[in-house]
Protein backbone atom coordinates (compact mmCIF):
# COMPACT_ATOMS: atom_id res chain seq x y z
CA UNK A 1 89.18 240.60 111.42
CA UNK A 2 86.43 238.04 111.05
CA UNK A 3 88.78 235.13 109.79
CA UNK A 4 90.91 236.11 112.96
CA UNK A 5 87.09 235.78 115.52
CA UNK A 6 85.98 232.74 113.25
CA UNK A 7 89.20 230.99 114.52
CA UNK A 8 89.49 231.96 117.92
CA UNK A 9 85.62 230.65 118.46
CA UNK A 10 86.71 227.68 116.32
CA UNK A 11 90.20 227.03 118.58
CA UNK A 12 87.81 227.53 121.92
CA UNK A 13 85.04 225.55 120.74
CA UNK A 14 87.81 222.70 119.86
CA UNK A 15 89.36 222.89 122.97
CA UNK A 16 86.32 222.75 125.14
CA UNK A 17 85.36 219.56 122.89
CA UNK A 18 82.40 221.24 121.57
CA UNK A 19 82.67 219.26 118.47
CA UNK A 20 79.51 220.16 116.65
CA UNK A 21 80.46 223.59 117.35
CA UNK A 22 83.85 223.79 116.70
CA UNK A 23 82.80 222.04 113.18
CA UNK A 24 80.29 225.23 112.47
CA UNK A 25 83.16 228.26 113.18
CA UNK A 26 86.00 226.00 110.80
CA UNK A 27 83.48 226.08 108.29
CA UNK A 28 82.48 229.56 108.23
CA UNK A 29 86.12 230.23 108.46
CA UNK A 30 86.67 228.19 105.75
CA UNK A 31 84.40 230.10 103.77
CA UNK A 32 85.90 233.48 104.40
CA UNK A 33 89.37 232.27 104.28
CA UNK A 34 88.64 230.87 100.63
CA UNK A 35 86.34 234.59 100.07
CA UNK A 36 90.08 236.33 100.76
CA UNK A 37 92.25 233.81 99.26
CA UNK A 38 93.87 232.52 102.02
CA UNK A 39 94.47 229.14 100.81
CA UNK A 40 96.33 227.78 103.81
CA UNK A 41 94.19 228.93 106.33
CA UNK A 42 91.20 227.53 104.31
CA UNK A 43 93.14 224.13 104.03
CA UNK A 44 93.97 224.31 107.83
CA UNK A 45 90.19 224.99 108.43
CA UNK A 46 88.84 222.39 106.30
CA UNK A 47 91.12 219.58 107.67
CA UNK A 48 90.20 221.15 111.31
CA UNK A 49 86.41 220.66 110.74
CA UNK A 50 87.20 217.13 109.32
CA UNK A 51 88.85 216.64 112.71
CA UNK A 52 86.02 218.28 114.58
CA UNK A 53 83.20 215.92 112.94
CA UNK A 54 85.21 212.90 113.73
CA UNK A 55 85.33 213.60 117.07
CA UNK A 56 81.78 214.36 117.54
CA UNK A 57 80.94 210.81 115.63
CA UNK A 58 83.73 209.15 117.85
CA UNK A 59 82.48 210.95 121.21
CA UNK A 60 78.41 209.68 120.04
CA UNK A 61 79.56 206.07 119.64
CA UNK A 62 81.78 206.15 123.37
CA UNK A 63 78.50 207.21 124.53
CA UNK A 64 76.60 204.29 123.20
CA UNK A 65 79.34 202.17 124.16
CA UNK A 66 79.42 203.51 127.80
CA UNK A 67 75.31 203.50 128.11
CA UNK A 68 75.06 199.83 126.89
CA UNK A 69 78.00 198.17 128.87
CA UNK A 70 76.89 200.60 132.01
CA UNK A 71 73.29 198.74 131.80
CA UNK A 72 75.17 195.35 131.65
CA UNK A 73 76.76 195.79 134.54
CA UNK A 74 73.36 196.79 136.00
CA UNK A 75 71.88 193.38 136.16
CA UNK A 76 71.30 192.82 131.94
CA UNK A 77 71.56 193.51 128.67
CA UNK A 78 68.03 195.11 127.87
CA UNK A 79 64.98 192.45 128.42
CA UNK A 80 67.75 190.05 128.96
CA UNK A 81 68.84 189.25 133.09
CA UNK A 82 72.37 188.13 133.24
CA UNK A 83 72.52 186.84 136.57
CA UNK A 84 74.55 183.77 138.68
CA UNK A 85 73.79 180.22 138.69
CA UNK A 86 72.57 178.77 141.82
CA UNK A 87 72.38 175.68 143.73
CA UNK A 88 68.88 175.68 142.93
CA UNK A 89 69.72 175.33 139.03
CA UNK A 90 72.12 172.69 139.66
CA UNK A 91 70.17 170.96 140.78
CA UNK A 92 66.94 171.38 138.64
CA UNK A 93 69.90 170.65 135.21
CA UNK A 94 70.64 167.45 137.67
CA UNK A 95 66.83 165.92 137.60
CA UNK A 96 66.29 166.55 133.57
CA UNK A 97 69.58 164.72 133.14
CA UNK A 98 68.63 161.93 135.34
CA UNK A 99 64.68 162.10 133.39
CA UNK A 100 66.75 162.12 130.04
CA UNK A 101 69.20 158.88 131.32
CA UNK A 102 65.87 157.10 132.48
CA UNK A 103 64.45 157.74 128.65
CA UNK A 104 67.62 156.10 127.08
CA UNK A 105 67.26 153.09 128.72
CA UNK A 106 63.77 152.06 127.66
């Protein structure tokens, strides 16, 4: 009876994507499973909780992925401004170029 409530938390957890979670109730149920030699349910949990940690590793990195190209879009990447080159800058990259000609031909 507490294989069967090990796996149903384990099968809820999983489908709700509480990976951390669903990681703990494999592993316990791994541990009873091997307790009453049930060798295929044991496998099943360990490769489940395998699954389980992989997604919660997987879902941590989208998240870092997600928060860092979310701030990009925001105007930068941290102290960094990514912004859009003006007329103003044209111009300014226009004068050192001329300075720099002038410099060559003394």
């Amino acid at each position: 009876m507490q294989l069967e409530c090990l796996l149903c938390m384990a099968y809820i957890s999983f489908d709700k994507k509480a990976w951390e979670e669903a990681q703990t109730y494999f592993d316990l149920a791994y541990n009873v499973a091997k307790e009453c030699s049930e060798t295929h349910i044991a496998e099943q949990c360990l490769c489940n909780s395998g699954i389980a940690s992989g997604n919660a590793v997987m879902q941590d990195k989208q998240k870092m992925f997600s928060t860092f190209y979310s701030g990009a879009l925001k105007g930068g990447f941290g102290g960094f401004h990514v912004g859009t080159w003006s007329e103003e800058d044209e111009e300014d990259d226009e004068d050192e170029e001329a300075e720099y000609d002038r410099e060559d031909d003394t």
